[in-house]
N, C-alpha and C. Protein backbone atom coordinates (compact mmCIF):
# COMPACT_ATOMS: atom_id res chain seq x y z
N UNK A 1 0.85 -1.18 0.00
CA UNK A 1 0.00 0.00 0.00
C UNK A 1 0.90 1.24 0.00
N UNK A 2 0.84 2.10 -0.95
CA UNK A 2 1.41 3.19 -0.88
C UNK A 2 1.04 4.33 0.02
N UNK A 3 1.97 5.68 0.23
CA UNK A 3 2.10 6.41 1.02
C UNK A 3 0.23 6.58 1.45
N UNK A 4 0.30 7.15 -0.07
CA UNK A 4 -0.93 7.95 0.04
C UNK A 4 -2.30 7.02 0.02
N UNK A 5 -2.24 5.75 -0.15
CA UNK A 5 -2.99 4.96 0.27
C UNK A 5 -3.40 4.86 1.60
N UNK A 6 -2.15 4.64 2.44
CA UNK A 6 -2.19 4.68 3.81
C UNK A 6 -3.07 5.60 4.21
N UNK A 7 -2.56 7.10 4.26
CA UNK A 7 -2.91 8.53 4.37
C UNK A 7 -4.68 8.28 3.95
N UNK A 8 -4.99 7.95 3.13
CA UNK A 8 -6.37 8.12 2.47
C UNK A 8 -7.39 6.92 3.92
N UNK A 9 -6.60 6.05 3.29
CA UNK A 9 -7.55 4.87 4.24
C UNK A 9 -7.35 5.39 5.80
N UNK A 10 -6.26 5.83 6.51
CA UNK A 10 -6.49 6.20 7.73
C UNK A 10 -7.51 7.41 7.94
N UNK A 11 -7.16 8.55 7.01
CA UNK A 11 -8.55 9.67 7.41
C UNK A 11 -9.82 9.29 7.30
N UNK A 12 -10.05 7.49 6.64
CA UNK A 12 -11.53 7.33 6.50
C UNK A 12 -11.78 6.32 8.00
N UNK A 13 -11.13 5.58 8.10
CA UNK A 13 -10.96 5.05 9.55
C UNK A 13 -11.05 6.16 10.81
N UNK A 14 -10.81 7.04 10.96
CA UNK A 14 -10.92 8.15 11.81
C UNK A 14 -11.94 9.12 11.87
N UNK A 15 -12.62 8.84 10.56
CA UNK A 15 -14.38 9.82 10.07
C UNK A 15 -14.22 10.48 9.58
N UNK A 16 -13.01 11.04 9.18
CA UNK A 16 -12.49 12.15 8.02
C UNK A 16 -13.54 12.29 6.67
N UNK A 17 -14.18 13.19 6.16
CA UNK A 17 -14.70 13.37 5.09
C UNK A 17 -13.38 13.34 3.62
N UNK A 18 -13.62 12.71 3.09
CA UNK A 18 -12.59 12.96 2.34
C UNK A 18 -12.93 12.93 0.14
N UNK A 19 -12.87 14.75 0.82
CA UNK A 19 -13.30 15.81 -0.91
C UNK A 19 -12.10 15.56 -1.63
N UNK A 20 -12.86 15.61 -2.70
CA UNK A 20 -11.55 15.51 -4.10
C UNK A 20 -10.30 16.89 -3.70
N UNK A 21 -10.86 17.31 -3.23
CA UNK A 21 -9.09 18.67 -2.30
C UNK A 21 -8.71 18.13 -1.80
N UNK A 22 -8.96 17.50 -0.88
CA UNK A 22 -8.31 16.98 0.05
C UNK A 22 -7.16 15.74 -0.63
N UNK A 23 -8.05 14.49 -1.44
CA UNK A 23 -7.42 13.54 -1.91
C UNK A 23 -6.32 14.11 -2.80
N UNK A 24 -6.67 15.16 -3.55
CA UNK A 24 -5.62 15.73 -4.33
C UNK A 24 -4.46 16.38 -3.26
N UNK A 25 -4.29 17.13 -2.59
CA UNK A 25 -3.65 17.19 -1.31
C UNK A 25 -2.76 16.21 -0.88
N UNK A 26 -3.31 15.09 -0.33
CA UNK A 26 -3.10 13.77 0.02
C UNK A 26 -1.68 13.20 -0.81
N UNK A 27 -2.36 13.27 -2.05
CA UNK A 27 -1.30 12.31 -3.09
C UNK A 27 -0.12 13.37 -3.49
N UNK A 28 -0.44 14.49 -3.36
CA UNK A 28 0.37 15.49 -4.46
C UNK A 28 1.78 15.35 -2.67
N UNK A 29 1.28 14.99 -1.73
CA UNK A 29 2.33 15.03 -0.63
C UNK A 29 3.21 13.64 -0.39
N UNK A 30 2.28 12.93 -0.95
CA UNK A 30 2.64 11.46 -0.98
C UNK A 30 3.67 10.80 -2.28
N UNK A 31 3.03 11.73 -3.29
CA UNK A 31 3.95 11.09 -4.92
C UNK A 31 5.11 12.61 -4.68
N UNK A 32 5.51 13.35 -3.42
CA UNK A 32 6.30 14.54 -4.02
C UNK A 32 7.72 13.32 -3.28
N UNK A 33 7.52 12.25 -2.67
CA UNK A 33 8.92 11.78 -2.14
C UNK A 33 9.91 12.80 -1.60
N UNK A 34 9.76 14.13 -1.31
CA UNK A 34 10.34 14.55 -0.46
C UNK A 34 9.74 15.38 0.78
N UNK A 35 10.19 16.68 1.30
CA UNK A 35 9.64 17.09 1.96
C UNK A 35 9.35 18.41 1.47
N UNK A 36 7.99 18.62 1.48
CA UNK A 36 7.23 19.75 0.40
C UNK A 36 6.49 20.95 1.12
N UNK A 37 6.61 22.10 0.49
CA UNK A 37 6.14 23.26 1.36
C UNK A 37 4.56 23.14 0.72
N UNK A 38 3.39 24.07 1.59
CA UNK A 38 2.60 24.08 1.22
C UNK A 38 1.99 24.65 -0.19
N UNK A 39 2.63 25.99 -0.68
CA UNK A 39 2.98 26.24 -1.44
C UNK A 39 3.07 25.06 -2.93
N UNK A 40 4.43 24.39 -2.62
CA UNK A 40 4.55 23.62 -4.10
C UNK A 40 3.18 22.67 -3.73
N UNK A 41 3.07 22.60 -2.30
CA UNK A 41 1.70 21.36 -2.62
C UNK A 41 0.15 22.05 -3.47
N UNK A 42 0.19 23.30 -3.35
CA UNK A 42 -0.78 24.21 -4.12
C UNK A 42 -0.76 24.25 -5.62
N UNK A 43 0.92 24.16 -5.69
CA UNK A 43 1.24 24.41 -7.33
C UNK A 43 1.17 23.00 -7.78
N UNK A 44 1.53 22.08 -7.15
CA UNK A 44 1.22 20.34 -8.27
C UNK A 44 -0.58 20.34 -7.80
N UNK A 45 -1.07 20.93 -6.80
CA UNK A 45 -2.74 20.39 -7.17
C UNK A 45 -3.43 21.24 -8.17
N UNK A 46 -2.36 22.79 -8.70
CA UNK A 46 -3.61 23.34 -9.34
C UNK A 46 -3.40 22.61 -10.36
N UNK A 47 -2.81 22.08 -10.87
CA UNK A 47 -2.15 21.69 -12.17
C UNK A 47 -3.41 20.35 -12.66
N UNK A 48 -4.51 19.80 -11.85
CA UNK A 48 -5.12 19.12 -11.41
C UNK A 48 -6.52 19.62 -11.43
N UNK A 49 -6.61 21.08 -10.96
CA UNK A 49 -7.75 21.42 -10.43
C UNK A 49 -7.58 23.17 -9.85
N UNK A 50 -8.17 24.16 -10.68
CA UNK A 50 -7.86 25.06 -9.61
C UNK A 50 -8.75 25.68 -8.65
N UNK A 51 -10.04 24.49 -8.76
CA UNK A 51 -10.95 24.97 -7.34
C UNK A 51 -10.36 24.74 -5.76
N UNK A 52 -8.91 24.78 -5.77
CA UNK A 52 -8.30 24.10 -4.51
C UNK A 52 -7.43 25.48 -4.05
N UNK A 53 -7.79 26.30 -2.74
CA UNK A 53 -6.91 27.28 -2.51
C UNK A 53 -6.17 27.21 -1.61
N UNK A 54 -5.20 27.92 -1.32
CA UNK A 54 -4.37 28.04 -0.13
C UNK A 54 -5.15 27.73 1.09
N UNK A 55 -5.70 28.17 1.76
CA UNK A 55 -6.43 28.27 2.89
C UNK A 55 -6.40 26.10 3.00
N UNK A 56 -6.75 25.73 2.30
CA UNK A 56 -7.60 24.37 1.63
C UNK A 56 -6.33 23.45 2.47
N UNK A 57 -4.96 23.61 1.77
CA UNK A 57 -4.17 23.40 1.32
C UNK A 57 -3.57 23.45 2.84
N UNK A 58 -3.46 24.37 3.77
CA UNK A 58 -3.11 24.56 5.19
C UNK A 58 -3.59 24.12 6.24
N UNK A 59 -4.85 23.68 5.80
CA UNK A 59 -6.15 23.20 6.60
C UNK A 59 -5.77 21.76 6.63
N UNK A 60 -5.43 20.87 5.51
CA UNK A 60 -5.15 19.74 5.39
C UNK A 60 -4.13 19.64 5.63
N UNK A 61 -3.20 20.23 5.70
CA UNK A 61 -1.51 19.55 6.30
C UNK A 61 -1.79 19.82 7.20
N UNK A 62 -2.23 20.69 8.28
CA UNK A 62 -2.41 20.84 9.35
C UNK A 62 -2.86 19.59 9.82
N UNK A 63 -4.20 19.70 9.05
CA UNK A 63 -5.01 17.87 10.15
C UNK A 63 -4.16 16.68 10.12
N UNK A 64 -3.29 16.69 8.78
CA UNK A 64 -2.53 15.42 8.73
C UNK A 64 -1.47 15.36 9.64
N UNK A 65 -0.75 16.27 9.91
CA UNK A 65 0.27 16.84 10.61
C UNK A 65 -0.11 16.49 12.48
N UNK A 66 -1.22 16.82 12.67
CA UNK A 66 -2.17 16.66 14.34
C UNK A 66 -2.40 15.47 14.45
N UNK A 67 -2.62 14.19 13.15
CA UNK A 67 -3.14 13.17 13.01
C UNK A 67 -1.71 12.13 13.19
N UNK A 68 -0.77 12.73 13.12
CA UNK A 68 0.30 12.03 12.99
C UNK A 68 0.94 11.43 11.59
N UNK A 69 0.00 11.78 10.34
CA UNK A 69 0.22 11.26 9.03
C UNK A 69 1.63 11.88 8.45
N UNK A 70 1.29 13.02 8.80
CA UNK A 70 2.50 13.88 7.88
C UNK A 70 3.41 14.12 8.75
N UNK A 71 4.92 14.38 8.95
CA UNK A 71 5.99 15.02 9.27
C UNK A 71 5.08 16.31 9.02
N UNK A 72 5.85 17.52 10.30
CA UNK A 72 5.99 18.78 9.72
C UNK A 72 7.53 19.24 10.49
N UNK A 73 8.18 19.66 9.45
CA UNK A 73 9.55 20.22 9.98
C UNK A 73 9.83 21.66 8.97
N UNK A 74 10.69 22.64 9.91
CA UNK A 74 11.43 23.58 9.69
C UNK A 74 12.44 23.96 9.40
N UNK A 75 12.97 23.04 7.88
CA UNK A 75 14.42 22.90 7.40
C UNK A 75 15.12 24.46 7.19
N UNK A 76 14.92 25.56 7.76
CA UNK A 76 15.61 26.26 7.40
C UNK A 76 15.22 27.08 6.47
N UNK A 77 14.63 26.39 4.91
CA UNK A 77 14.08 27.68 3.89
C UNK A 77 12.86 28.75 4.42
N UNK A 78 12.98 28.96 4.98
CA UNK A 78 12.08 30.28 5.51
C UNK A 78 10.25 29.49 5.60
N UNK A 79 10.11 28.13 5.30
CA UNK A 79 8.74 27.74 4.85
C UNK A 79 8.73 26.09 5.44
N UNK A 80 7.73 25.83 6.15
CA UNK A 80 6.98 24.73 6.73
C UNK A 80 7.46 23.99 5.78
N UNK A 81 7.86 22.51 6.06
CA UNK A 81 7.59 21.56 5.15
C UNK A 81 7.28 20.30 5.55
N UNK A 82 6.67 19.74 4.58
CA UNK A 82 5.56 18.71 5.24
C UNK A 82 5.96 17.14 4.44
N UNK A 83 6.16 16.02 4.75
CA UNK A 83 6.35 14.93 4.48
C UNK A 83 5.66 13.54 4.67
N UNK A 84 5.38 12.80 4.08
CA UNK A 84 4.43 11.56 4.20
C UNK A 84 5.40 10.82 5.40
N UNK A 85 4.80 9.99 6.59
CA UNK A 85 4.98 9.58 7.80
C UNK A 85 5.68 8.03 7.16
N UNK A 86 5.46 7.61 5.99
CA UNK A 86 5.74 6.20 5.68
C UNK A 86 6.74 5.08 6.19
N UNK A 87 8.09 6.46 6.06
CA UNK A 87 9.33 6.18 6.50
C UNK A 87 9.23 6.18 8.44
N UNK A 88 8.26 6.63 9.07
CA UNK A 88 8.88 6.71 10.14
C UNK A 88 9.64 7.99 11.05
N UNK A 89 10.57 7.78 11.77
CA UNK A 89 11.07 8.78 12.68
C UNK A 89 12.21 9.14 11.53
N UNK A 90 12.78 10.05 11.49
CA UNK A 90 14.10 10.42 10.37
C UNK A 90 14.25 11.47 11.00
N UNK A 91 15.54 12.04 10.55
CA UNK A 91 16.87 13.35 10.74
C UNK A 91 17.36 13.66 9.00
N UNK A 92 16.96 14.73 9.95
CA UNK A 92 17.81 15.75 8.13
C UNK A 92 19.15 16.14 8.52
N UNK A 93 19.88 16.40 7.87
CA UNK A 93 21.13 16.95 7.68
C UNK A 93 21.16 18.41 6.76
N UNK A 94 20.97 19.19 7.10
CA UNK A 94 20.43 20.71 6.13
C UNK A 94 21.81 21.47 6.41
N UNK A 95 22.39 21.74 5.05
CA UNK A 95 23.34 22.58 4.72
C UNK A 95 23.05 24.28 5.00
N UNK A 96 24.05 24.88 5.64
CA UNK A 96 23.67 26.16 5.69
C UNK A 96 23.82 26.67 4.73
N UNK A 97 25.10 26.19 3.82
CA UNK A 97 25.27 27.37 2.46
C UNK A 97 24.80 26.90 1.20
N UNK A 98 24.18 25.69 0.99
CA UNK A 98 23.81 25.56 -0.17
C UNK A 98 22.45 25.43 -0.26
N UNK A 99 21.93 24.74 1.55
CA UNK A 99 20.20 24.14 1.37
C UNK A 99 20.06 23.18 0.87
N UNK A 100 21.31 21.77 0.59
CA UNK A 100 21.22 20.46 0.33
C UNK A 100 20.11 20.18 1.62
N UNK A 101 19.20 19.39 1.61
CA UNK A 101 19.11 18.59 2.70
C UNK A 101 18.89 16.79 2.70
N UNK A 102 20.03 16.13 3.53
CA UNK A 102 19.91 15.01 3.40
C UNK A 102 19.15 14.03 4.74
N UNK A 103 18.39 13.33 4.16
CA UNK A 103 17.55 12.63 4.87
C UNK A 103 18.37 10.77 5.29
N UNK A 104 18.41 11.21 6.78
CA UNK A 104 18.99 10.12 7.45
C UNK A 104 17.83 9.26 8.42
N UNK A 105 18.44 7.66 8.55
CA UNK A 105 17.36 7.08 9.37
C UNK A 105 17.53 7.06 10.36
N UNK A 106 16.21 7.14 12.05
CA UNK A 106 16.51 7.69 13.10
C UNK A 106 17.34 6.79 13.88
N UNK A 107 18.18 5.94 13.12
CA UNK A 107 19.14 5.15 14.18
C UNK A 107 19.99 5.96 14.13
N UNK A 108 20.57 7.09 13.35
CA UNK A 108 21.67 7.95 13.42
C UNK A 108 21.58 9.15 14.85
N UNK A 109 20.52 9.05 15.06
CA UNK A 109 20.42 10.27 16.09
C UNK A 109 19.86 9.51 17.55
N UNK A 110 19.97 7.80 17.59
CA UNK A 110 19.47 7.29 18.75
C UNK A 110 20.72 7.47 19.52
N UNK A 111 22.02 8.09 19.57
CA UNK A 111 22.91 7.62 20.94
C UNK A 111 22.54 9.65 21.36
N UNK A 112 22.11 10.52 20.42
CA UNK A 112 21.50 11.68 21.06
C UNK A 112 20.71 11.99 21.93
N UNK A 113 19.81 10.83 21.07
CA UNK A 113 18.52 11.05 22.15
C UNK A 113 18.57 10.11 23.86
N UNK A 114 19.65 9.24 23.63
CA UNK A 114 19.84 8.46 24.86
C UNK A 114 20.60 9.15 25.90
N UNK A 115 21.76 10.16 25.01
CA UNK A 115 22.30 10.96 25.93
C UNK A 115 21.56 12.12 26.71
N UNK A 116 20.62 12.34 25.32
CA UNK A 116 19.94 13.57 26.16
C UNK A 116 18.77 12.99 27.54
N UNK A 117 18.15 11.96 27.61
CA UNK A 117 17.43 11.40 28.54
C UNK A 117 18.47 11.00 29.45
N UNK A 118 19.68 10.27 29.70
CA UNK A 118 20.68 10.00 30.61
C UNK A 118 20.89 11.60 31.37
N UNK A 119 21.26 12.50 30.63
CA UNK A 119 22.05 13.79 31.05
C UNK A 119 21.41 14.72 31.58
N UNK A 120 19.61 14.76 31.27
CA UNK A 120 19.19 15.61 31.51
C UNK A 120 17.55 15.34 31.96
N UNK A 121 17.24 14.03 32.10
CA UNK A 121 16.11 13.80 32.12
C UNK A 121 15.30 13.89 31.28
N UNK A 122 15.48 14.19 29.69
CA UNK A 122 14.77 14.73 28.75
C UNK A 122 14.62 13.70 27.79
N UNK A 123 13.01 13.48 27.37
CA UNK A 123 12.44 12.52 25.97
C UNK A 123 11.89 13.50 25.13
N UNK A 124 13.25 13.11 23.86
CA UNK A 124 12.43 13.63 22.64
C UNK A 124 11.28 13.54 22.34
N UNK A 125 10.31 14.30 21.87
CA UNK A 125 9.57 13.95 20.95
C UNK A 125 8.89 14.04 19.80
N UNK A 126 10.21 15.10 19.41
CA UNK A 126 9.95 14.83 17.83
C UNK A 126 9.98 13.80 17.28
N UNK A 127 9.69 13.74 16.05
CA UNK A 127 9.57 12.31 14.88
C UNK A 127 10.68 12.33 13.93
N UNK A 128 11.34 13.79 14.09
CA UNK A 128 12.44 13.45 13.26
C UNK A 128 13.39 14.88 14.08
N UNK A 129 14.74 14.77 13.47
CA UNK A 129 15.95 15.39 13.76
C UNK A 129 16.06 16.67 12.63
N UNK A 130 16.37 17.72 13.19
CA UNK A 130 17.14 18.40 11.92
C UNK A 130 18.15 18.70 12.02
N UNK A 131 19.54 18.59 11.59
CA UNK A 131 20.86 19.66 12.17
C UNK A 131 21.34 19.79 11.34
N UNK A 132 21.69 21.86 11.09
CA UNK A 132 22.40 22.49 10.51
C UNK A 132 23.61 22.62 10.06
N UNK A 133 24.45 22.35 9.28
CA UNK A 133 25.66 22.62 9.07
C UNK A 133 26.07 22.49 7.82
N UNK A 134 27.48 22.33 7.68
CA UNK A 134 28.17 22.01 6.42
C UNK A 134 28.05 20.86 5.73
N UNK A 135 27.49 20.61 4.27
CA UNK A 135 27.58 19.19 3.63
C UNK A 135 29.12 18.94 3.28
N UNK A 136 29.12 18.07 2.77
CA UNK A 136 30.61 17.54 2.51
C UNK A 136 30.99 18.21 1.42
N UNK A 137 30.27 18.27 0.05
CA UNK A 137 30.22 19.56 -0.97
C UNK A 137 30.87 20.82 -0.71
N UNK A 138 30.07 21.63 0.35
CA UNK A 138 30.61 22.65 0.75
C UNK A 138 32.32 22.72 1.52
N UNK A 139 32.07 21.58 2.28
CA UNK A 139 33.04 21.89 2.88
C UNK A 139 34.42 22.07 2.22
N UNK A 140 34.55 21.53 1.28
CA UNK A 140 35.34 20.84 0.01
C UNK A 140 35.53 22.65 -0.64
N UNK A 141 34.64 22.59 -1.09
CA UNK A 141 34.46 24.10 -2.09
C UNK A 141 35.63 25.18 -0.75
N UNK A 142 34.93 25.29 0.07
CA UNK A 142 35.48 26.33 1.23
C UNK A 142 37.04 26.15 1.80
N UNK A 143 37.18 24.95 1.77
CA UNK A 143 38.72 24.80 1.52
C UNK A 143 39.67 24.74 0.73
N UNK A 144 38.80 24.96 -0.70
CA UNK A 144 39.68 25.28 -1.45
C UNK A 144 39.91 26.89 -1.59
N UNK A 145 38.73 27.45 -1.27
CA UNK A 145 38.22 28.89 -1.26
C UNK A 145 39.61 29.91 -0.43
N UNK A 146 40.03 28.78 0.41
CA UNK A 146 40.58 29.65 1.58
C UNK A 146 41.97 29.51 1.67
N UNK A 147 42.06 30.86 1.72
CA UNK A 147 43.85 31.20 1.47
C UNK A 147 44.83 30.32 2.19
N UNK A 148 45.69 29.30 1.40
CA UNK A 148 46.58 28.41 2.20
C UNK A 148 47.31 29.38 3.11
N UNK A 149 47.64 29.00 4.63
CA UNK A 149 48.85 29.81 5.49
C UNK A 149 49.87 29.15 4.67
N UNK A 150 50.88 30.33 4.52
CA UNK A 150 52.85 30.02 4.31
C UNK A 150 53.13 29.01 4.79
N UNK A 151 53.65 28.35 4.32
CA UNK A 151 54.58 27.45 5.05
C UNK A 151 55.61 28.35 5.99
N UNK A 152 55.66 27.88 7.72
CA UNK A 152 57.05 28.64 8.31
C UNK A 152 58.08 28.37 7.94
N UNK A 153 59.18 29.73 7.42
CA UNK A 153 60.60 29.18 7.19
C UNK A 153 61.54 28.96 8.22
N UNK A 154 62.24 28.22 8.03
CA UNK A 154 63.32 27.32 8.79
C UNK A 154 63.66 28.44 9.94
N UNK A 155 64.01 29.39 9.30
CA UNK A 155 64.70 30.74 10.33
C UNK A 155 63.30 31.51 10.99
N UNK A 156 62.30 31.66 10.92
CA UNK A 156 61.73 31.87 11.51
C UNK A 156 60.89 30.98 12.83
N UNK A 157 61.57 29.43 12.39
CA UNK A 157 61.28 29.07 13.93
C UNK A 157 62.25 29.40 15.17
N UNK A 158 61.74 29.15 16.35
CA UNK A 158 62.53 28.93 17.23
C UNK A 158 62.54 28.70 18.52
N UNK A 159 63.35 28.03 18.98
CA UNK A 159 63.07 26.94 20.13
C UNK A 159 63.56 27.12 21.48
């Protein structure tokens, strides 16, 4: 059963009414395989239909999002983004200078979350991780970017 299968059959199991917006909604979050702002989810449903508006569009990631269906995370581009639950708990890896973001599985961030409950009394509970930094890309680019130091000469050490 696919993403959006799931997604569909659980909002009808729960009493969810479920309008051709909505289903269009549904799939356009489910067939995007990544993690999608509301926005592009507006622009693949008008393409479909343009009795479907923003408002529509916020209303439904929202419920899916409360329902537990969808991820909602804050990678950084200035905009919500929303992801099908299929996969589970996950961690992003989001580049500051380029906005790569790579999607890791949540065994990478389980000795975090164990430390943070050991150290501090504290249970995550997000569903997924995000952390900021340098991709390997960048880092690469930036060291080449950056002015080699001199080598010290012989006579200028001293001991």
């Amino acid at each position: 059963m696919s993403c959006g299968q799931k997604l569909i059959a659980e909002l009808r199991r729960q009493g969810y009414r479920l309008t051709p917006q909505r289903e269009m909604i549904v799939e356009a979050v489910a067939h995007a395989g990544r993690h999608i702002t509301a926005e592009e989810v507006l622009e693949l449903v008008r393409t479909h239909s343009s009795a479907v508006n923003v408002a529509t569009v916020y209303r439904t990631l929202e419920l899916l999002a409360r329902l537990g269906l969808v991820s909602r995370a804050d990678l950084g581009g200035g905009s919500v983004t929303y992801a099908c639950q299929a996969h589970g708990h996950h961690g992003h890896l989001v580049c500051t200078r380029c906005g790569t973001v790579t999607e890791v599985d949540s065994e990478a961030f389980a000795t975090l979350e164990e430390q943070l409950r050991e150290s501090f009394g504290f249970a995550p509970a997000a569903r997924h991780f995000a952390v900021h930094g340098l991709c390997a890309g960048c880092r690469a680019e930036l060291a080449q970017e950056a002015p080699q130091a001199p080598e010290p000469s012989p006579a200028a050490c001293t001991e």
